[in-house]
C-alpha atoms as a PDB file:
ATOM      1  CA  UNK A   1      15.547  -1.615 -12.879  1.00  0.00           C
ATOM      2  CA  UNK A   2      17.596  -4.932 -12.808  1.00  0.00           C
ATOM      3  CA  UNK A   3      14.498  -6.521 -11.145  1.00  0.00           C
ATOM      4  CA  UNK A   4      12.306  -5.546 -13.726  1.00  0.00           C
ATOM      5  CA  UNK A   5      14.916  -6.843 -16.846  1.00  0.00           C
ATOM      6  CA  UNK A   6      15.477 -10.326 -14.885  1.00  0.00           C
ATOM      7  CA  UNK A   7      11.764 -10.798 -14.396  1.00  0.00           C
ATOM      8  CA  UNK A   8      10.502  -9.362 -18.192  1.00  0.00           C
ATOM      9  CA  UNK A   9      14.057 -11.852 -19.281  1.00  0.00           C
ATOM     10  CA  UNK A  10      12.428 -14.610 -17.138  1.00  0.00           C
ATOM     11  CA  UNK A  11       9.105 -14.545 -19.024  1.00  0.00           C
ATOM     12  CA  UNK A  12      10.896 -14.432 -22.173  1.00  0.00           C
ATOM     13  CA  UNK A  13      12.845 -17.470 -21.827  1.00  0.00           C
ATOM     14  CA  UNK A  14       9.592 -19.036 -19.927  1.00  0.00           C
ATOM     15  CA  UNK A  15       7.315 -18.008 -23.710  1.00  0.00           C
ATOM     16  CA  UNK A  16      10.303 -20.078 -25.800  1.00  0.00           C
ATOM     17  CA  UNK A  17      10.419 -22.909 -23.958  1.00  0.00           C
ATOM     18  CA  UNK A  18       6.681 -22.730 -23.983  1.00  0.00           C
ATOM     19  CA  UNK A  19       6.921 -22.591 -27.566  1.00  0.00           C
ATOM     20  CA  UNK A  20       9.109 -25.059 -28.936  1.00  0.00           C
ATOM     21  CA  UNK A  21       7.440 -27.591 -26.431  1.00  0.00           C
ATOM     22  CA  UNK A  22       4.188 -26.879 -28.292  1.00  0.00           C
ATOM     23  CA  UNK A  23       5.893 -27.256 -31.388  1.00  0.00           C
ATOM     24  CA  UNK A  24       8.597 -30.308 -31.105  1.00  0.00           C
ATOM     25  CA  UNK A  25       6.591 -32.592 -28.187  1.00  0.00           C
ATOM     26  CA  UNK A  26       4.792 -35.583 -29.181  1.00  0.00           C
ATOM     27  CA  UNK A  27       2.425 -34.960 -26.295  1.00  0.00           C
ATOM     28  CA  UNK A  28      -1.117 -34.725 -26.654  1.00  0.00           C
ATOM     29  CA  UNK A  29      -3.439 -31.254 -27.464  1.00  0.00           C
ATOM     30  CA  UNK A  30      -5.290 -31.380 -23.988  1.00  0.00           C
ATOM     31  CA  UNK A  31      -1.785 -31.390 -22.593  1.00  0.00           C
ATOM     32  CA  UNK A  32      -0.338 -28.286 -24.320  1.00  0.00           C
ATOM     33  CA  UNK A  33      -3.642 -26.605 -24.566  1.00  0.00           C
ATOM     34  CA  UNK A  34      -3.326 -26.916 -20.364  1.00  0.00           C
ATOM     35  CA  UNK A  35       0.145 -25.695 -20.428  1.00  0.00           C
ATOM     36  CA  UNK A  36      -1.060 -22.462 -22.438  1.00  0.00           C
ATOM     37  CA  UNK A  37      -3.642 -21.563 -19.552  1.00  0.00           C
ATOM     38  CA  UNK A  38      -1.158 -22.514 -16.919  1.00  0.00           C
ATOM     39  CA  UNK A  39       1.458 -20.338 -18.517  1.00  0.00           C
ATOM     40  CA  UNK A  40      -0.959 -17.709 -19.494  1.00  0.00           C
ATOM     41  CA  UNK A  41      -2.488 -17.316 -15.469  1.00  0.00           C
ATOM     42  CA  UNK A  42       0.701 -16.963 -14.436  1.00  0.00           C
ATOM     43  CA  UNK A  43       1.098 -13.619 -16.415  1.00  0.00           C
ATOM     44  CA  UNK A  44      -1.982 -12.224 -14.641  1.00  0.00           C
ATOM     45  CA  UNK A  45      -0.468 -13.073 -11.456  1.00  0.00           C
ATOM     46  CA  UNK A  46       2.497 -11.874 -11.788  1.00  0.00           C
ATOM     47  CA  UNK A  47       0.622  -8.713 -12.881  1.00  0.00           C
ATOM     48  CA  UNK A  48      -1.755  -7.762 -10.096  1.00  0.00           C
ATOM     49  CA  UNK A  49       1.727  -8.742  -7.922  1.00  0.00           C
ATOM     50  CA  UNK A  50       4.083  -6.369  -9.451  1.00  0.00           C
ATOM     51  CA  UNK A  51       2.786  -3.227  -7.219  1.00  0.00           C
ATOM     52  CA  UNK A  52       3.597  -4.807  -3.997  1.00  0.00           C
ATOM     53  CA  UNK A  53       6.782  -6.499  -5.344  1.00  0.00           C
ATOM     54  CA  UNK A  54       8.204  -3.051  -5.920  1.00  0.00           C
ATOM     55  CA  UNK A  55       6.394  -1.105  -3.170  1.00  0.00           C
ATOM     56  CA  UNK A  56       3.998   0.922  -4.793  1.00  0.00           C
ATOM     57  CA  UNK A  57       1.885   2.634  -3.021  1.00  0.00           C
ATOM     58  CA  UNK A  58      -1.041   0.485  -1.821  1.00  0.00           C
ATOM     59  CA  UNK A  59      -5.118   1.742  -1.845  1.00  0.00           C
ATOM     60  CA  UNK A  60      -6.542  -1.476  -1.232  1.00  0.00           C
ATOM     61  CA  UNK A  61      -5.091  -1.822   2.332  1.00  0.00           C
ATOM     62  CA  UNK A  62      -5.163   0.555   4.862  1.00  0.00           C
ATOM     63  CA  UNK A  63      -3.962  -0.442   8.260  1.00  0.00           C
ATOM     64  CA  UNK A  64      -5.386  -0.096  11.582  1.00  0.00           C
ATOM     65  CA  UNK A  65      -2.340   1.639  13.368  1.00  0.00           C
ATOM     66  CA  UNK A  66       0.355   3.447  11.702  1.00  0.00           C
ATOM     67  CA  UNK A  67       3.672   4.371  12.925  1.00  0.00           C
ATOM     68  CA  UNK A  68       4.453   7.372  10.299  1.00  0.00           C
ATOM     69  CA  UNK A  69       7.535   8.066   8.417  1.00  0.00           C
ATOM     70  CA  UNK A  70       6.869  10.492   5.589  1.00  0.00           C
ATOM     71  CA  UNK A  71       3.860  12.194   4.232  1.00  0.00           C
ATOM     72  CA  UNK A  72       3.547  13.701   0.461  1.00  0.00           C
ATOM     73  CA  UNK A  73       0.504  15.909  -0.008  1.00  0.00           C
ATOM     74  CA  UNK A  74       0.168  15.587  -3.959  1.00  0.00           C
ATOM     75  CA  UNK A  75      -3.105  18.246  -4.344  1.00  0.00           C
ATOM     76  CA  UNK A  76      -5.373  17.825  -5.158  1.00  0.00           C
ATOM     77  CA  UNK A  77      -4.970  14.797  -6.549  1.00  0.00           C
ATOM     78  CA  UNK A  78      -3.571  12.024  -3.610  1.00  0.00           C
ATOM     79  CA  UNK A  79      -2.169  11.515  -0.121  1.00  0.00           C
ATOM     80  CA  UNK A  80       0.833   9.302   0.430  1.00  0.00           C
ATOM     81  CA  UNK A  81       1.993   8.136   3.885  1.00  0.00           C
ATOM     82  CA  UNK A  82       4.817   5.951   4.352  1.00  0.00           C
ATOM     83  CA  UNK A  83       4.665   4.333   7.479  1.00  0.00           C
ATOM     84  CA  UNK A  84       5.086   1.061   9.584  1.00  0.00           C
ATOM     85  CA  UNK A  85       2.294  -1.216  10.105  1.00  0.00           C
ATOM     86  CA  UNK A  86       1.789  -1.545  13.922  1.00  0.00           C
ATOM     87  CA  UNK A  87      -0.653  -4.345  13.841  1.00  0.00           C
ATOM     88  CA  UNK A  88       2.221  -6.591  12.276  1.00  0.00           C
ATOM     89  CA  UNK A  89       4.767  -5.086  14.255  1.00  0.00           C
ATOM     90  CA  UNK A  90       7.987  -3.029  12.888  1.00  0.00           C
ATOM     91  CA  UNK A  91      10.941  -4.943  13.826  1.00  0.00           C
ATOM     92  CA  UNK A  92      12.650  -5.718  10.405  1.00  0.00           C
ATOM     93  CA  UNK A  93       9.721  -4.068   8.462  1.00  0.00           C
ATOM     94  CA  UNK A  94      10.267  -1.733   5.688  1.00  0.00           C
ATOM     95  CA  UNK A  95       7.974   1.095   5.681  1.00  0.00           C
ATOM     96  CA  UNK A  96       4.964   0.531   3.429  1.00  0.00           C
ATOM     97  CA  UNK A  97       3.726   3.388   1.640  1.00  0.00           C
ATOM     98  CA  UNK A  98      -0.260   4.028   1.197  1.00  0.00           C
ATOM     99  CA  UNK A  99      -2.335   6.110  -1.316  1.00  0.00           C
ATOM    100  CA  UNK A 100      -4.996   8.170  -0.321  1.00  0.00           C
ATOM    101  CA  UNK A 101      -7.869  10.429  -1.968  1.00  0.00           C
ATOM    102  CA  UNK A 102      -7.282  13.867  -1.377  1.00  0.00           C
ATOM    103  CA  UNK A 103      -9.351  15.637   0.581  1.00  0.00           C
ATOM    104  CA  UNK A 104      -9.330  18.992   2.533  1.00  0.00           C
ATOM    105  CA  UNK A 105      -9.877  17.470   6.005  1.00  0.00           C
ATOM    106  CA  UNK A 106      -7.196  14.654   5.436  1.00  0.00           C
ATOM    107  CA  UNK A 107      -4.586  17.359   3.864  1.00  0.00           C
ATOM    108  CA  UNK A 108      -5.187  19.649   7.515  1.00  0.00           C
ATOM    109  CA  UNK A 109      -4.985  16.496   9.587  1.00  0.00           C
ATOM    110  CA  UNK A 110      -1.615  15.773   7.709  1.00  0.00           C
ATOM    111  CA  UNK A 111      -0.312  18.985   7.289  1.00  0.00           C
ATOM    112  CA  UNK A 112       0.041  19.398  11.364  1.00  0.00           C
ATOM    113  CA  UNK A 113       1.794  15.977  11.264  1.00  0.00           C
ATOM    114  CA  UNK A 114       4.010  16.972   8.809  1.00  0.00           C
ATOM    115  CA  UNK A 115       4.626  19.733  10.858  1.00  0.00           C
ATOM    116  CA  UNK A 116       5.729  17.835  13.960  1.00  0.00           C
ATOM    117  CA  UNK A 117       7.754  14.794  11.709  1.00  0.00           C
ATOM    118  CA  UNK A 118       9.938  17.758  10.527  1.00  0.00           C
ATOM    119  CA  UNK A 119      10.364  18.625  14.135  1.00  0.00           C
ATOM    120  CA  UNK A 120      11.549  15.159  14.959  1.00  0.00           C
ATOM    121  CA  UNK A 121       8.719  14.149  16.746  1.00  0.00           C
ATOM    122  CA  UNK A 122       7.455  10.958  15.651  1.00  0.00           C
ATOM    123  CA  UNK A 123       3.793  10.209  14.988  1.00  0.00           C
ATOM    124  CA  UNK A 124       1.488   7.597  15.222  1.00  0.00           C
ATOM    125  CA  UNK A 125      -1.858   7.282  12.535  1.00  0.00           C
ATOM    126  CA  UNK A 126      -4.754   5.632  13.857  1.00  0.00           C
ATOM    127  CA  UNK A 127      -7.385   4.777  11.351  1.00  0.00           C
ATOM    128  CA  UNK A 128     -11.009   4.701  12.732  1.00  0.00           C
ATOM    129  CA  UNK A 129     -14.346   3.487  10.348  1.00  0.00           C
ATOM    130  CA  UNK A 130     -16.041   6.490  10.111  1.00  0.00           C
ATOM    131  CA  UNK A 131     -18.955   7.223  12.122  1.00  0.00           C
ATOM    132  CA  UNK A 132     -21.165   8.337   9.659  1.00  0.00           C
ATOM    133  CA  UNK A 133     -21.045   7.602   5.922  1.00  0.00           C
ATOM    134  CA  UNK A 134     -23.328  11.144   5.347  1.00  0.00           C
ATOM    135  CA  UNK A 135     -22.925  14.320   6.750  1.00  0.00           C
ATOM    136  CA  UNK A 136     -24.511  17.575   6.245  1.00  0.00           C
ATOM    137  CA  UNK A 137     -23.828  20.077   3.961  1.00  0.00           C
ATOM    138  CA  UNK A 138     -23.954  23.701   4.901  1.00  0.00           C
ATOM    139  CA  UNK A 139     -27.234  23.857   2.710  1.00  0.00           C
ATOM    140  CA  UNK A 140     -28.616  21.262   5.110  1.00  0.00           C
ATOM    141  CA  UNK A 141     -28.810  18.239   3.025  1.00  0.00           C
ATOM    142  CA  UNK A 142     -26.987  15.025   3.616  1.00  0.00           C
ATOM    143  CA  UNK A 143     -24.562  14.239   1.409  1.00  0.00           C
ATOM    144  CA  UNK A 144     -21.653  11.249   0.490  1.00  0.00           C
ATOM    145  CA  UNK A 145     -18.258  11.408   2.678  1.00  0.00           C
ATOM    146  CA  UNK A 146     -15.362  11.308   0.050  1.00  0.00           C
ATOM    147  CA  UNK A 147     -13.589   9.001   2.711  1.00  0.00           C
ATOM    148  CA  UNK A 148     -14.550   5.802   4.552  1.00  0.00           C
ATOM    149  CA  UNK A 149     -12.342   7.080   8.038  1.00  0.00           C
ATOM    150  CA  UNK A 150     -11.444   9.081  10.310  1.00  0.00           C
ATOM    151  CA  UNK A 151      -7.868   9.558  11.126  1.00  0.00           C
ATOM    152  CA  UNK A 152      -6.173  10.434  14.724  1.00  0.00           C
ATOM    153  CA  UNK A 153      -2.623  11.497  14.766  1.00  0.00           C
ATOM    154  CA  UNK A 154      -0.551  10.757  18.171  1.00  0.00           C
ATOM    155  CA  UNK A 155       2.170  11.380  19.478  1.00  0.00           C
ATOM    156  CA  UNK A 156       4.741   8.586  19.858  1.00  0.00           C
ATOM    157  CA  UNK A 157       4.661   8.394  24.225  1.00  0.00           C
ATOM    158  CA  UNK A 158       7.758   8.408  25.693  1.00  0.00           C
ATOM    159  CA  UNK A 159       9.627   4.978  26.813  1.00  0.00           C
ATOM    160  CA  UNK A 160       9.275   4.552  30.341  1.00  0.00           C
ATOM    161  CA  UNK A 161      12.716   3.943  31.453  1.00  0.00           C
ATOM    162  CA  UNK A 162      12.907   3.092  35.352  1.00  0.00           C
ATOM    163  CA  UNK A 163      15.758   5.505  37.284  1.00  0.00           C
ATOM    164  CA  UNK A 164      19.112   3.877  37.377  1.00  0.00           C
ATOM    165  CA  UNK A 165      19.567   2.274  40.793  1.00  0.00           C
ATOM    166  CA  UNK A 166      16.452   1.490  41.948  1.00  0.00           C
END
């Protein structure tokens, strides 16, 4: 909350000062009409940033491996996974969560996870291109996949610890 009031207070104070420099300078029209755009950009920016500044759950990346922490099934409307990022690595990482279309093969796949995270086994998410971008229908035809991957769920393998005293 306090982020969002110090960074909506921010703008505020950024617009006035915008303002009464357009107003009170002696500087020339080019000048302030550039400030305007300038200004103006930096309210789209800030924008399109605002989702990954707070950690809202991301569609437009999906990572290759994925060390899983939580999974909400939201049917049939999304998948969320919160998980680490393996390709960057988790050591002082905070989960990321990611946003999926629901489907009926995804929920299954997720389900059995879910399954095993409640167990206290932890889980790994591998996401694969998919081999095909059709498949057949049971009428025969080919028809759209709803998702661009295919998704393996692991096990997390066991450290390998050498005995003590050897």
């Amino acid at each position: 909350m306090f982020d969002s009031l110090g960074l909506v207070t921010a703008y505020v104070v950024l617009v006035t000062l915008l303002l009464v420099m357009l107003i009170y300078s002696p500087w020339h029209w080019i000048l302030k009409s550039l400030m305007v755009v300038v200004v103006s950009a930096f309210f789209y920016v800030t924008y399109y940033s605002i989702p990954d500044f707070f950690g809202w759950p991301t569609a437009d990346h999906r990572p290759g491996k994925l060390q899983i922490v939580a999974i909400y099934i939201d049917a049939p409307n999304k998948i969320y996974l919160w998980g680490h990022d393996l390709d960057l690595g988790i050591v002082g990482k905070r989960p990321r969560a990611y946003e999926f279309k629901y489907t009926t093969t995804l929920n299954n796949t997720l389900n059995k996870a879910s399954n095993k995270l409640k167990k206290g086994f932890p889980m790994i998410a591998e996401f694969r291109k998919a081999t095909s971008a059709m498949q057949q229908s049971a009428e025969g035809e080919s028809i759209q996949r709803q998702d661009d991957f295919d998704l393996m769920i692991y096990d997390v393998p066991e450290a390998m610890v050498p005995p003590a005293g050897k």
